[in-house]
Protein backbone atom coordinates (compact mmCIF):
# COMPACT_ATOMS: atom_id res chain seq x y z
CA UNK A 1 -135.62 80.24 -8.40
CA UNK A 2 -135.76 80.81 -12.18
CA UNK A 3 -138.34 83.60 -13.18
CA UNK A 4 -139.56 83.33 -16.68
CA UNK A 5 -139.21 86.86 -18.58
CA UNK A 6 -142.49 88.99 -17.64
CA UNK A 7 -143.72 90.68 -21.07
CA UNK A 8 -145.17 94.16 -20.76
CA UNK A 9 -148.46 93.27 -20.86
CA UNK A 10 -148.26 90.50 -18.27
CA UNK A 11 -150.50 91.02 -15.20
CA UNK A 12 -149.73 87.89 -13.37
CA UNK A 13 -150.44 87.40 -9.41
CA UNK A 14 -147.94 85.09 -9.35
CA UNK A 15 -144.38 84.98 -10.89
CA UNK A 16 -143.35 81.92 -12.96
CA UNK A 17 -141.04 79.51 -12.51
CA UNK A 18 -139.38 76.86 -15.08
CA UNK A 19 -140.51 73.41 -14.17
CA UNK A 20 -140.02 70.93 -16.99
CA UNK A 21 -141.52 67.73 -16.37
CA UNK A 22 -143.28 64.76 -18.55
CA UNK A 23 -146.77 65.20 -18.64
CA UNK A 24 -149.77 63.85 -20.66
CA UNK A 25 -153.62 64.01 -21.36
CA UNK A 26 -155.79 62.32 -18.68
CA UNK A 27 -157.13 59.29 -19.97
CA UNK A 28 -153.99 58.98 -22.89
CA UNK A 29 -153.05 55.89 -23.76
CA UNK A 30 -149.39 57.81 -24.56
CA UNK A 31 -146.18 57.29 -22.46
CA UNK A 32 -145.31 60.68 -20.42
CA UNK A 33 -143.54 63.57 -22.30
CA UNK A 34 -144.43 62.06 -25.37
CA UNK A 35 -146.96 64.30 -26.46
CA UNK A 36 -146.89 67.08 -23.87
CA UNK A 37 -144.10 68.69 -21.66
CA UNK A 38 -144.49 71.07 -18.71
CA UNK A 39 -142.39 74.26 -19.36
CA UNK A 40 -143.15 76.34 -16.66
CA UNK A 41 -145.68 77.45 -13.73
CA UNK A 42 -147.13 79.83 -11.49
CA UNK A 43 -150.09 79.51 -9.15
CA UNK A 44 -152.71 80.74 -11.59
CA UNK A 45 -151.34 78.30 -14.36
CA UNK A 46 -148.74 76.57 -16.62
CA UNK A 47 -147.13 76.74 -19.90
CA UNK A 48 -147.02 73.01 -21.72
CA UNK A 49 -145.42 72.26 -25.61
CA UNK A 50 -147.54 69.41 -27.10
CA UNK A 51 -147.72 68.37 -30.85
CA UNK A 52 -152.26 68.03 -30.09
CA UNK A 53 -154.03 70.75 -31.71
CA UNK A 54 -155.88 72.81 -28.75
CA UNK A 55 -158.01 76.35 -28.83
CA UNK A 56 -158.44 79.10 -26.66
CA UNK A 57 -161.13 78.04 -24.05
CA UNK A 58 -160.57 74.25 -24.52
CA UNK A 59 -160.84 72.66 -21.08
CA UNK A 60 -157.59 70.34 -20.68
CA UNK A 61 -156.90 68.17 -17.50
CA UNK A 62 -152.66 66.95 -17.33
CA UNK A 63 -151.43 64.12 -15.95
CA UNK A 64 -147.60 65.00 -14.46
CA UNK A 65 -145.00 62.63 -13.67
CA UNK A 66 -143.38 63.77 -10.65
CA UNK A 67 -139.96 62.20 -9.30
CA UNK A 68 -141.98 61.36 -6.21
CA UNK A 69 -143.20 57.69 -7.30
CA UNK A 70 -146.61 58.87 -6.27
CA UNK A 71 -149.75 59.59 -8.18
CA UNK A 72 -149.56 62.11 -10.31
CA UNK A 73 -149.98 65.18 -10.60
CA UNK A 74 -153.26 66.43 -11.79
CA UNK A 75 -153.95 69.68 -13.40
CA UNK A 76 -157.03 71.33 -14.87
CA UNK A 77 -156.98 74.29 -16.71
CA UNK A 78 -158.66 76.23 -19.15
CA UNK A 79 -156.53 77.51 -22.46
CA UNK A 80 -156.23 81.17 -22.72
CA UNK A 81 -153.19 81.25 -25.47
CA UNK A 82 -151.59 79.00 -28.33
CA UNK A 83 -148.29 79.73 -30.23
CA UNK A 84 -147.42 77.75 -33.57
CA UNK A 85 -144.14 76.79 -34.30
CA UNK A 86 -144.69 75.64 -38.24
CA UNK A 87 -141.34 73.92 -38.74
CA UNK A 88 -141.36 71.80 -35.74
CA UNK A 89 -145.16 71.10 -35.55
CA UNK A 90 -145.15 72.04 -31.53
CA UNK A 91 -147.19 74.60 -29.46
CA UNK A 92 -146.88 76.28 -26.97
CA UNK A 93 -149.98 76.52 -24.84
CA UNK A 94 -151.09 78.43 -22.10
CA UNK A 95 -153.37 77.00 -19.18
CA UNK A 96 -155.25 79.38 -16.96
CA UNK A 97 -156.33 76.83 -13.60
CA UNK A 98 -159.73 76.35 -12.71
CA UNK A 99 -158.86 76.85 -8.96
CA UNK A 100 -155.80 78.11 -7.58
CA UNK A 101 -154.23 75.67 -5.26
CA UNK A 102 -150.87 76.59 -3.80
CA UNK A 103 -150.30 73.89 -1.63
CA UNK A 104 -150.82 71.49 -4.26
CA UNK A 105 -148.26 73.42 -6.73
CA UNK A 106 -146.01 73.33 -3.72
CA UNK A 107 -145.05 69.65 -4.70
CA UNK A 108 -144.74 70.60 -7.92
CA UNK A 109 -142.12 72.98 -6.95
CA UNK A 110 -140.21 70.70 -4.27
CA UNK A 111 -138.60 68.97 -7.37
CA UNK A 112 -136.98 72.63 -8.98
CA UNK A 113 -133.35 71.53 -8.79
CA UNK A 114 -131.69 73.81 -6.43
CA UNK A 115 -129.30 75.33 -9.77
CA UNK A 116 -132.64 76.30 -11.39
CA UNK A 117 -134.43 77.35 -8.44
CA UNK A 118 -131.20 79.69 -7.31
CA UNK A 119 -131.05 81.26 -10.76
């Protein structure tokens, strides 16, 4: 499995793992991945790029397409940081969950490709 880089100051429960996948805003009328990508996650919460202005505390709720076919995914999280990048007009955001729900990240993580998950 790939483990993001822990910073100094990083007091996670859970370590991270890359997962890039489409994703978009519940209730968007937008295509998957157009707007927002999954970077990476951990059992407390994800790391998405999106182009939509958000703020620490904003309540967000993701839609990810999963190579299942099912339904998908459905995240809810609360924002605790936000990055700027000023020359591509992306952010990085980071989403605290609302509940912690292993089993349910446990799909997410069935569709790591074994190269990324070995790293």
């Amino acid at each position: 499995m790939q483990i993001a880089e822990r910073g100094r100051e990083d007091r996670r429960t859970f370590e991270r793992f890359v997962a890039r996948f489409p994703a978009r805003f519940r209730d968007s009328h937008r295509s998957y991945g157009i707007n927002v990508s999954l970077r990476d996650a951990s059992g407390q919460g994800i790391k998405i790029t999106t182009k939509e202005q958000l703020f620490v505390n904003d309540s967000v709720t993701l839609e990810i397409e999963l190579p299942d076919c099912k339904r998908p995914m459905t995240l809810k999280g609360q924002v605790v940081w936000v990055t700027n990048d000023d020359e591509s007009g992306m952010r990085d955001v980071g989403l605290k969950f609302h509940t912690i729900d292993l089993l349910h990240m446990s799909r997410l993580y069935q569709f790591i490709p074994p190269a990324v998950a070995s790293l």
